[in-house]
C-alpha atoms as a PDB file:
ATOM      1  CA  UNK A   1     -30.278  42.190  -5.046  1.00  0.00           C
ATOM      2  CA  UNK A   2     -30.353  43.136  -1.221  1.00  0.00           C
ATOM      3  CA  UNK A   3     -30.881  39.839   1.099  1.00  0.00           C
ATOM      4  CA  UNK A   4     -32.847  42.173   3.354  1.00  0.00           C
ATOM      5  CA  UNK A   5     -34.330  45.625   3.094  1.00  0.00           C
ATOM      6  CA  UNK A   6     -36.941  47.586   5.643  1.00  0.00           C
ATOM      7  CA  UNK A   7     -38.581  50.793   4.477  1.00  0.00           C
ATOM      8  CA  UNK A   8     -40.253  52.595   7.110  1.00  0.00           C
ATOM      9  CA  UNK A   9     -41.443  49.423   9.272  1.00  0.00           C
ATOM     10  CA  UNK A  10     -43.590  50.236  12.449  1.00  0.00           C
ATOM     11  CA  UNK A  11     -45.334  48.114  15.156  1.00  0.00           C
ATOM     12  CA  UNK A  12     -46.736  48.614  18.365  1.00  0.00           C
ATOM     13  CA  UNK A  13     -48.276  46.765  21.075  1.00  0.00           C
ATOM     14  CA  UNK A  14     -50.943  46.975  24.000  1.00  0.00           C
ATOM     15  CA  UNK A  15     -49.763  46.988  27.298  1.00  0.00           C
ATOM     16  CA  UNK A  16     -52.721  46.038  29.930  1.00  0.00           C
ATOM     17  CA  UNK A  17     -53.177  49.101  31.160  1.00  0.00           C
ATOM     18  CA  UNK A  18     -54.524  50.339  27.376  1.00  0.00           C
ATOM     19  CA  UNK A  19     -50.976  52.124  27.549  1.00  0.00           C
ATOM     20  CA  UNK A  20     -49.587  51.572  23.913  1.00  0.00           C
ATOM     21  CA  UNK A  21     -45.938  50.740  23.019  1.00  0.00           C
ATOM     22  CA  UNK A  22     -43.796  51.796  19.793  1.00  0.00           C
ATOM     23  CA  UNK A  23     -41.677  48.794  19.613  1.00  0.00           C
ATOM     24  CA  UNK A  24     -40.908  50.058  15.912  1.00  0.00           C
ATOM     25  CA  UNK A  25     -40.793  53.562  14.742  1.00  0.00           C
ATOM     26  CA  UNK A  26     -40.028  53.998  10.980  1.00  0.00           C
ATOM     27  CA  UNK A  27     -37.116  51.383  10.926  1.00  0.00           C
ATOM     28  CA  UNK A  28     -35.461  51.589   7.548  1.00  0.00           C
ATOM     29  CA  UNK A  29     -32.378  49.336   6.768  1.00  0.00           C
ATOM     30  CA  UNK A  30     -30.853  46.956   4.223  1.00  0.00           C
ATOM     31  CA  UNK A  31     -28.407  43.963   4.416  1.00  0.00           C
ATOM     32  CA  UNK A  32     -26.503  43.330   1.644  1.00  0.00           C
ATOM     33  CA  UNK A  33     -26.162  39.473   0.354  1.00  0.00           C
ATOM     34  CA  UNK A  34     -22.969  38.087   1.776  1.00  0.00           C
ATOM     35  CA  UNK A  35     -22.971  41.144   4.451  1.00  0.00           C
ATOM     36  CA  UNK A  36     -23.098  40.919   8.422  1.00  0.00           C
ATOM     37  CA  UNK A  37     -25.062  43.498   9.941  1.00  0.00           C
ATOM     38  CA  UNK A  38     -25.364  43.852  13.570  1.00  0.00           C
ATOM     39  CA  UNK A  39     -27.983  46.152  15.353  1.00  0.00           C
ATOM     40  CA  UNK A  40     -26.561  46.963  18.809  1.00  0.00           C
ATOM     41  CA  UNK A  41     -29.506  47.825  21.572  1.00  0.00           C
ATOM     42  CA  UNK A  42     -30.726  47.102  24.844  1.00  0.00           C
ATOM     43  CA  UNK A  43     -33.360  45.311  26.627  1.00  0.00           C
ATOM     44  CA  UNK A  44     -36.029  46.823  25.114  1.00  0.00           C
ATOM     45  CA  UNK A  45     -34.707  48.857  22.272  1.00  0.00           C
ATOM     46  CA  UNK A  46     -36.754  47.127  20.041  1.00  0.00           C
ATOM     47  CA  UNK A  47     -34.698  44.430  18.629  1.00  0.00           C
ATOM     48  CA  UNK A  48     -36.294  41.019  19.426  1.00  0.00           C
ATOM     49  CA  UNK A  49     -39.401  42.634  17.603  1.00  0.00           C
ATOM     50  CA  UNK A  50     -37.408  43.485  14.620  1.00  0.00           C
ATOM     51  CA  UNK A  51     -36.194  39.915  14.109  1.00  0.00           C
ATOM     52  CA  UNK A  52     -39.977  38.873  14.440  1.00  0.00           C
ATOM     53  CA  UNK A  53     -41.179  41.054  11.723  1.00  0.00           C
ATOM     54  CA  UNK A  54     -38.723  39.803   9.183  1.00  0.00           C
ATOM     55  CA  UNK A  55     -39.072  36.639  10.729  1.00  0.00           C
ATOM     56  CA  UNK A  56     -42.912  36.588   9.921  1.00  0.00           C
ATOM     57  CA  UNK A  57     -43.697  35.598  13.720  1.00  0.00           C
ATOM     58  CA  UNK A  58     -45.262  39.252  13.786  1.00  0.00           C
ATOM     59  CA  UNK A  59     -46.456  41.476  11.340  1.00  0.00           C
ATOM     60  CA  UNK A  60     -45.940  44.955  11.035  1.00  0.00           C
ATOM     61  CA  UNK A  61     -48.646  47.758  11.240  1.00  0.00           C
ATOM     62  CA  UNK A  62     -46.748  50.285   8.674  1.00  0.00           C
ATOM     63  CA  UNK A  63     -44.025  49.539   5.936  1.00  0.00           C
ATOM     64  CA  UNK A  64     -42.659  46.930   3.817  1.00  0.00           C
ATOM     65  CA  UNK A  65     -40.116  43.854   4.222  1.00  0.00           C
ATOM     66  CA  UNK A  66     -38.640  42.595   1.715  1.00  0.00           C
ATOM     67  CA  UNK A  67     -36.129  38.936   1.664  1.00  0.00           C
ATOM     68  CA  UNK A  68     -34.073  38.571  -1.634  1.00  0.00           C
ATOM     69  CA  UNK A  69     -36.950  41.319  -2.858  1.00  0.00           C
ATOM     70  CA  UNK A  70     -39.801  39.228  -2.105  1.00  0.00           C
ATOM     71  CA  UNK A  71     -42.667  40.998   0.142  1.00  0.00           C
ATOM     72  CA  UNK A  72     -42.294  39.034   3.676  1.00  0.00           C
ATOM     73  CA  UNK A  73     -46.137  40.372   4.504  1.00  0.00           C
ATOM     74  CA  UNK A  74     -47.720  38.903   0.974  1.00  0.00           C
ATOM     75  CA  UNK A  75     -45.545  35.509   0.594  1.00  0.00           C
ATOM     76  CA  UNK A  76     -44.220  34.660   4.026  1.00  0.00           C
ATOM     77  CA  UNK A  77     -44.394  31.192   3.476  1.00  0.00           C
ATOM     78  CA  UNK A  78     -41.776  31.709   0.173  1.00  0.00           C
ATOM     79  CA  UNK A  79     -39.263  33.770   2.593  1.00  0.00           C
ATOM     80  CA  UNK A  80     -39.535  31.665   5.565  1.00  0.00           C
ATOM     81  CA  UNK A  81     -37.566  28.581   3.413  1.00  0.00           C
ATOM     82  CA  UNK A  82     -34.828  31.127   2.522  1.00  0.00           C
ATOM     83  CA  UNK A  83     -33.937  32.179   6.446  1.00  0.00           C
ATOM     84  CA  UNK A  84     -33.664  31.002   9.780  1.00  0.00           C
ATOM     85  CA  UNK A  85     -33.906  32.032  13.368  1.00  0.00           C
ATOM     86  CA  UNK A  86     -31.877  32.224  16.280  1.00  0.00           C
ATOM     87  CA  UNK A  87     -33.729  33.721  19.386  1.00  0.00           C
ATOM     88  CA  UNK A  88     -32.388  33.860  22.974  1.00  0.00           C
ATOM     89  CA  UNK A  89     -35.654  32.323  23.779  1.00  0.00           C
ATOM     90  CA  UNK A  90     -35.305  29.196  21.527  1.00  0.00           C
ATOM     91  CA  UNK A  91     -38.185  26.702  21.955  1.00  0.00           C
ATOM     92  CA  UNK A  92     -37.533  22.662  22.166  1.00  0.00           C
ATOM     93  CA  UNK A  93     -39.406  19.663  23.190  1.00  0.00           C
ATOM     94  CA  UNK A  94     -37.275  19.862  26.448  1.00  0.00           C
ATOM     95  CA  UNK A  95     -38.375  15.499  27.116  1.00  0.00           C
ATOM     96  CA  UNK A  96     -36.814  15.070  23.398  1.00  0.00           C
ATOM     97  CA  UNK A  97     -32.719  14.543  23.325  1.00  0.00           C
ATOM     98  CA  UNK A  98     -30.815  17.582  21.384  1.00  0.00           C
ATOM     99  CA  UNK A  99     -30.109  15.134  18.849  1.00  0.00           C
ATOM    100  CA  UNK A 100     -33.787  14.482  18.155  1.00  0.00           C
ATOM    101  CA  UNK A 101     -34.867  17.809  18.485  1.00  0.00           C
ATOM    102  CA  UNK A 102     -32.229  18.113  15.979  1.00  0.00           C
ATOM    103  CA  UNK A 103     -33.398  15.769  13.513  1.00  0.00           C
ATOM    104  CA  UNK A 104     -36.961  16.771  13.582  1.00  0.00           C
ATOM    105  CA  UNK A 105     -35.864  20.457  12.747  1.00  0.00           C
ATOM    106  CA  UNK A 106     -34.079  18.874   9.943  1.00  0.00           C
ATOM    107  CA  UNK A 107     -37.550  17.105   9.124  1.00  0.00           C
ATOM    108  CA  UNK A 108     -39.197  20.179   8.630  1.00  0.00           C
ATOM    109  CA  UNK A 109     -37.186  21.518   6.297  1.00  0.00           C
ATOM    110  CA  UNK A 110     -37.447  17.849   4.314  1.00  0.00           C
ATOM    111  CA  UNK A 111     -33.697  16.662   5.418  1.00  0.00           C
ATOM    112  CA  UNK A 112     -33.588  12.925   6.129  1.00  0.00           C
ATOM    113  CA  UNK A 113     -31.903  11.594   8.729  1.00  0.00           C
ATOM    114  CA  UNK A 114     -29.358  10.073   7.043  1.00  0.00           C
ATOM    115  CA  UNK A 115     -28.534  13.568   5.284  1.00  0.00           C
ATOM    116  CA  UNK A 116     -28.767  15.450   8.841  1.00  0.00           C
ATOM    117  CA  UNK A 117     -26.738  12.685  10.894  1.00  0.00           C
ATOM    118  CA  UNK A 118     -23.520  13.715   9.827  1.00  0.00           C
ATOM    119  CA  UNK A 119     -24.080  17.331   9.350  1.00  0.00           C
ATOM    120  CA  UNK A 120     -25.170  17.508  12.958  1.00  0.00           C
ATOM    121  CA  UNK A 121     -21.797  15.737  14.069  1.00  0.00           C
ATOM    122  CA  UNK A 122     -19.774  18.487  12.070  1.00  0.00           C
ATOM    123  CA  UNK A 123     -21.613  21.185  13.488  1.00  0.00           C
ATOM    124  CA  UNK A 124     -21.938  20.084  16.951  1.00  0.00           C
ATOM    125  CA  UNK A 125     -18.034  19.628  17.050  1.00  0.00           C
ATOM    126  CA  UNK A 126     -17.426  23.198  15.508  1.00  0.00           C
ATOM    127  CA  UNK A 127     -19.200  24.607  18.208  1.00  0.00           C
ATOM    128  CA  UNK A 128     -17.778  22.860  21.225  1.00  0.00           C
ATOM    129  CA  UNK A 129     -21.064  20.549  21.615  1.00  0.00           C
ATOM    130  CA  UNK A 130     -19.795  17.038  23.262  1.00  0.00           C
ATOM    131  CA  UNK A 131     -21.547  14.022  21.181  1.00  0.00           C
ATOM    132  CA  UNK A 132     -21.926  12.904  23.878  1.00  0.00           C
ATOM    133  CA  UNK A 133     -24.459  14.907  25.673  1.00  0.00           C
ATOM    134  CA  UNK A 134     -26.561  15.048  22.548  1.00  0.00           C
ATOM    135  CA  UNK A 135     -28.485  11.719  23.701  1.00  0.00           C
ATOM    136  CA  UNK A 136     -29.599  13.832  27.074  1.00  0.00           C
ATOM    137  CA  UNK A 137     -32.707  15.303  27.175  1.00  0.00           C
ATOM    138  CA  UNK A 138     -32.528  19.363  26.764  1.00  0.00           C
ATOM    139  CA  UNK A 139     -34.057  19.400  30.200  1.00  0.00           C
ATOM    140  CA  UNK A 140     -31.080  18.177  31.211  1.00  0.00           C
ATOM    141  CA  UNK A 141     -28.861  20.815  29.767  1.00  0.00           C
ATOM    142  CA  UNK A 142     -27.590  24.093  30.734  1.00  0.00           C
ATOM    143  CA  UNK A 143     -29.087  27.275  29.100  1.00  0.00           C
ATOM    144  CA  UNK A 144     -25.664  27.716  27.232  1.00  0.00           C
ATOM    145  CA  UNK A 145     -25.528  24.370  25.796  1.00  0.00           C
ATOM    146  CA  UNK A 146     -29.548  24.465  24.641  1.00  0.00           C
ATOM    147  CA  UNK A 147     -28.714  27.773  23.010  1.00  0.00           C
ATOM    148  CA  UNK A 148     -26.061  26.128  21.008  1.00  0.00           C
ATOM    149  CA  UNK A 149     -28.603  23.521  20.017  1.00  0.00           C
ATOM    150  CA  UNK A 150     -30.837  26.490  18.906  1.00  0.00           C
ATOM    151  CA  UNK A 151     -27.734  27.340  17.097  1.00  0.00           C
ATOM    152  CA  UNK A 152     -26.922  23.874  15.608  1.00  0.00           C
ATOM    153  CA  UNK A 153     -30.773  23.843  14.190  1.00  0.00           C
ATOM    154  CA  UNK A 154     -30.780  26.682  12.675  1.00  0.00           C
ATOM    155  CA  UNK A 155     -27.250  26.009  10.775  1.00  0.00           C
ATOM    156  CA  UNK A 156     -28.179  22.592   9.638  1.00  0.00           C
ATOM    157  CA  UNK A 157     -30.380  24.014   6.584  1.00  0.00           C
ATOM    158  CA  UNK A 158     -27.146  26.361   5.670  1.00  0.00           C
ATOM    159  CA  UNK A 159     -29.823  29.163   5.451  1.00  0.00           C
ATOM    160  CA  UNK A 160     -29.085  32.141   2.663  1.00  0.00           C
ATOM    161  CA  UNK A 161     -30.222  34.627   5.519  1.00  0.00           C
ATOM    162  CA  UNK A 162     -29.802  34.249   9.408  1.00  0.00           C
ATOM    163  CA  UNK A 163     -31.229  36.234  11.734  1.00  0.00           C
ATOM    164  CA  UNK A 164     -29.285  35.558  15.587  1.00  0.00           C
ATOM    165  CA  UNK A 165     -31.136  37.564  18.249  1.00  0.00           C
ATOM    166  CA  UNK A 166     -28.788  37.595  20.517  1.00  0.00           C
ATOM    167  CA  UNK A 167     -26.884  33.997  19.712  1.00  0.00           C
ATOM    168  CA  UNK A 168     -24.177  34.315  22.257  1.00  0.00           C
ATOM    169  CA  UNK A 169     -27.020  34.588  25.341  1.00  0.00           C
ATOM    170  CA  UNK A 170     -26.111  32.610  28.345  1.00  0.00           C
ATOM    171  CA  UNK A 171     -23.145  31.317  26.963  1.00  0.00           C
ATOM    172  CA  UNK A 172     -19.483  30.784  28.775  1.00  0.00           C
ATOM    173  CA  UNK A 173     -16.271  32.805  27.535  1.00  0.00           C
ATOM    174  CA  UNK A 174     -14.966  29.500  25.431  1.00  0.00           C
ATOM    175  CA  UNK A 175     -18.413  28.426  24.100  1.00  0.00           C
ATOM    176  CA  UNK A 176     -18.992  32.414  23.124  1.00  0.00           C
ATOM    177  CA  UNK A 177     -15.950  32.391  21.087  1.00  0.00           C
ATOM    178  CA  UNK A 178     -16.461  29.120  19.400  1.00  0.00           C
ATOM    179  CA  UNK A 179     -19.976  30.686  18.252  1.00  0.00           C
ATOM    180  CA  UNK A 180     -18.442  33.292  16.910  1.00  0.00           C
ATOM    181  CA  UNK A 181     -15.725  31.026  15.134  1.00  0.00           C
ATOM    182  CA  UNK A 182     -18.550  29.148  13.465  1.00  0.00           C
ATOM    183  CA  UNK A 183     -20.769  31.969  12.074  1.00  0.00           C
ATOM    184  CA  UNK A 184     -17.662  33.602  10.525  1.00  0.00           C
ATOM    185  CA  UNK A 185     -17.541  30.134   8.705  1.00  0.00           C
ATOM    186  CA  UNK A 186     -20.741  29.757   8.153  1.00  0.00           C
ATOM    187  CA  UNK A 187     -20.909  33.145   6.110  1.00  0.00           C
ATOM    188  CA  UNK A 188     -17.653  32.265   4.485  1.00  0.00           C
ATOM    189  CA  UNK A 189     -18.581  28.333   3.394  1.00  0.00           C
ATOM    190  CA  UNK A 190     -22.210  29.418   2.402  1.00  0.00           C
ATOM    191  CA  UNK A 191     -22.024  33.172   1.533  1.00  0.00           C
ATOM    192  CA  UNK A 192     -25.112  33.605   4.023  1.00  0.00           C
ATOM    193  CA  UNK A 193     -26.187  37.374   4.712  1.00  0.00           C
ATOM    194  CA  UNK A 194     -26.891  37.887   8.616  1.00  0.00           C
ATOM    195  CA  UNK A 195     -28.539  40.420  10.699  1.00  0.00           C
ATOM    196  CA  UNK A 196     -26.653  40.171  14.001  1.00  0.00           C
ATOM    197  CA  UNK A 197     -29.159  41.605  17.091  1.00  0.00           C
ATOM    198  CA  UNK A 198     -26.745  41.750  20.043  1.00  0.00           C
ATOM    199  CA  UNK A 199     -25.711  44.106  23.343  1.00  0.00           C
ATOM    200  CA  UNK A 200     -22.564  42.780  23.418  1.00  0.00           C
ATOM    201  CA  UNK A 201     -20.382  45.619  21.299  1.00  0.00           C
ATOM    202  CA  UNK A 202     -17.651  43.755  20.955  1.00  0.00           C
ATOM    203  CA  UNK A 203     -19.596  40.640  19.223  1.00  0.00           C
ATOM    204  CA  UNK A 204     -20.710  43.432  16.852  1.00  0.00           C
ATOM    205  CA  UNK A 205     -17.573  45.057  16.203  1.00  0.00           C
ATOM    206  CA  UNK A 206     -16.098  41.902  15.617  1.00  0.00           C
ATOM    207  CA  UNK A 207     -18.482  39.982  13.560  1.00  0.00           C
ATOM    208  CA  UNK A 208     -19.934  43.128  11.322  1.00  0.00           C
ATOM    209  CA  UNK A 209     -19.575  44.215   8.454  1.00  0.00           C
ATOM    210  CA  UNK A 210     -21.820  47.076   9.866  1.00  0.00           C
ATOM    211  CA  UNK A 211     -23.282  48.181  12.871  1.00  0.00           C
ATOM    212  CA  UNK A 212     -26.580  50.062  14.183  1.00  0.00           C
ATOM    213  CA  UNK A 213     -27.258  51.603  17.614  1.00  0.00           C
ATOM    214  CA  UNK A 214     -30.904  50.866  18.290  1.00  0.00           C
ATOM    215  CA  UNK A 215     -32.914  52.802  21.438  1.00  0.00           C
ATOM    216  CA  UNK A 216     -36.580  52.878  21.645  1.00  0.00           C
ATOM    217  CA  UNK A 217     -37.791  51.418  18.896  1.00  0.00           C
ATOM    218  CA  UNK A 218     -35.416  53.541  15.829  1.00  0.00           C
ATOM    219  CA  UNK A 219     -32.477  53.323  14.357  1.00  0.00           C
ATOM    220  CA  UNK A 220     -30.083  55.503  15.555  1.00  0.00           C
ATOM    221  CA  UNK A 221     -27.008  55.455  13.603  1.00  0.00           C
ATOM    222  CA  UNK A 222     -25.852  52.408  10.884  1.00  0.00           C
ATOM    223  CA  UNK A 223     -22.502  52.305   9.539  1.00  0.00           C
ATOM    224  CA  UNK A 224     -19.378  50.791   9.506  1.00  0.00           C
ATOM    225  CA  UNK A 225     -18.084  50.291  13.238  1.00  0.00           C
ATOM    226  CA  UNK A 226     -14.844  52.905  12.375  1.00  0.00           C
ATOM    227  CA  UNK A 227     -16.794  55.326  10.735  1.00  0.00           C
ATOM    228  CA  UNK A 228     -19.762  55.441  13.235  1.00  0.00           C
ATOM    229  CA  UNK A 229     -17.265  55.365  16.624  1.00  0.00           C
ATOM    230  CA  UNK A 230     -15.238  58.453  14.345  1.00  0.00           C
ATOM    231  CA  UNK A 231     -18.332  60.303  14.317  1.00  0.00           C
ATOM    232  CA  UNK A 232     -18.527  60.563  17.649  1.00  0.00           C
ATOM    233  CA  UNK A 233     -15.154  61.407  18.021  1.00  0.00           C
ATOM    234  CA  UNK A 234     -14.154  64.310  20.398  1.00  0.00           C
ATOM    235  CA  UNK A 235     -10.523  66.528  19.853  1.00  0.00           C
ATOM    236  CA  UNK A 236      -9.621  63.832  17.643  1.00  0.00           C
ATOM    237  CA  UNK A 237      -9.917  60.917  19.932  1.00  0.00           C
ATOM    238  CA  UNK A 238     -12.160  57.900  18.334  1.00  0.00           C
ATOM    239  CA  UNK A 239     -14.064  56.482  21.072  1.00  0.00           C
ATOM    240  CA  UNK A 240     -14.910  52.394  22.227  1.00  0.00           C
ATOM    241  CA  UNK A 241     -17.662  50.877  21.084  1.00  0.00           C
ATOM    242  CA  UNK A 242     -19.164  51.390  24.328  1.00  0.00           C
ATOM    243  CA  UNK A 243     -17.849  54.997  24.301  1.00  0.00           C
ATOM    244  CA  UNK A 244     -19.821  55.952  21.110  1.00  0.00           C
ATOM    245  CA  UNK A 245     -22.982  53.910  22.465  1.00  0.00           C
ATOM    246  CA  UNK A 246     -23.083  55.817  25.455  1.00  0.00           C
ATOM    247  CA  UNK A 247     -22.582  59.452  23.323  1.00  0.00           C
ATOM    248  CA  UNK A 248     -25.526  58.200  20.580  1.00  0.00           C
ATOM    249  CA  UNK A 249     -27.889  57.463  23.377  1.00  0.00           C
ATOM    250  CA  UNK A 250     -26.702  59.387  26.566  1.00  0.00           C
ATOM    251  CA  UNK A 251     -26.774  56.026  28.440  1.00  0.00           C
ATOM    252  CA  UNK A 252     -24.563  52.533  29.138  1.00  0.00           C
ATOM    253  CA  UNK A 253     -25.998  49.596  27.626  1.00  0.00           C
ATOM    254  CA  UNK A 254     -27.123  48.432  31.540  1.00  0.00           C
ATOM    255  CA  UNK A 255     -28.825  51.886  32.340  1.00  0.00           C
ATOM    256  CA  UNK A 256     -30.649  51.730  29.065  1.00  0.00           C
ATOM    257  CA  UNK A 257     -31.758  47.981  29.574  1.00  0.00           C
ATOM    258  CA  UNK A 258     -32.875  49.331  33.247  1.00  0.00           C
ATOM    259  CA  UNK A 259     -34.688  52.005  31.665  1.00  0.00           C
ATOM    260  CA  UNK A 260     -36.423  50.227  29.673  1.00  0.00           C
ATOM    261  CA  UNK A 261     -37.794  47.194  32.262  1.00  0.00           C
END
């Protein structure tokens, strides 16, 4: 059974002006359980959409999603227990500590406390979190540290499918790597199937089993990262990452997020 599968999802959006958007357009693709699949894009390819469609946040207007073959439109309730959701906007009660915003995420998914206590310790060490600072307030924190919170929540249910829009966001050298670190442990300890949304190539060449190139709303390309930077090789020379997004799309990953602001 597939942890994930699209067929033919669209959705589109009103701008003010009455102009209307195709944030989707007849996105098709499958993650495989166990299997890390990242979709590279820019600002405004489409990706932060995607993950809210399979999330359930959004619904689509064409197509179907299905987690571990269950129809995300008809039961979202049923696939929302079996995933999880890291966004580069991550929401918190910024007055609340990061360890109580921690234990009430735990609360939802009926932890206790005394279950999530020393969970939260072992995964606020194996990302670089200091105990510490997990009695501040998340006002009080840097962007990089509340997105490792957002990181931390979403981990402490051990989810069977995670969905990381862009988990990295904000995020120092050190602290990036130690992210990185954890999900690969993560996927090993708990055989969790991911869908990686990123713009950072070499996250998604390292991390994926698979990766997409994602521009305006469709898929262009998904394969593994060897065979989809050899198939835009040129006299026998395999292009970079960056190389092969630039040939797929005919721009940089910074011209394409200009283009589409």
């Amino acid at each position: 059974m597939k942890a994930l599968e699209l067929r033919g999802v669209e959705k589109s959006f009103k701008k003010r002006r009455g102009e209307v958007v195709r944030a989707l357009d007849s996105v098709s693709l499958t993650v495989g359980k166990g299997e890390v699949v990242g979709i590279l894009g820019p600002n405004g390819s489409g990706k932060s959409t995607l993950v809210r469609v399979i999330s359930t946040l959004v619904l689509p207007d064409k197509g179907e999603v299905e987690v571990f073959g269950v129809d995300a439109t008809r039961h979202p309730k049923q696939v929302q227990r079996s995933m999880n959701r890291v966004s580069v906007e991550a929401s918190f009660f910024k007055k609340l500590s990061a360890m109580e915003n921690l234990l009430y995420g735990a609360k939802l998914y009926g932890v206790t406390s005394a279950e999530a206590r020393p969970r939260i310790k072992e995964i606020l060490d194996n990302i670089g979190f200091a105990q510490k600072r997990a009695t501040e307030p998340m006002e009080h924190l840097s962007r990089g540290m509340q997105q490792k919170i957002a990181l931390a929540r979403a981990l402490l249910t051990s989810p069977v499918l995670m969905l990381l829009d862009e988990p990295t966001t904000g995020l120092d050298p050190r602290s990036k790597k130690d992210v990185q670190a954890f999900i690969r442990r993560i996927r090993e300890a708990h055989d969790s199937s991911i869908l990686l949304c990123t713009h950072d190539m070499g996250e998604a060449e390292e991390l994926c089993d698979r990766v997409g190139i994602m521009m305006d709303g469709k898929i262009l390309a998904l394969e593994e990262s060897e065979e989809l930077k050899r198939r835009y090789a040129t006299n026998g020379r395999v292009p970079t990452m960056e190389e092969t997004f630039m040939a797929a799309t005919g721009y940089s990953v910074e011209e394409a997020s200009a283009e589409g602001d």
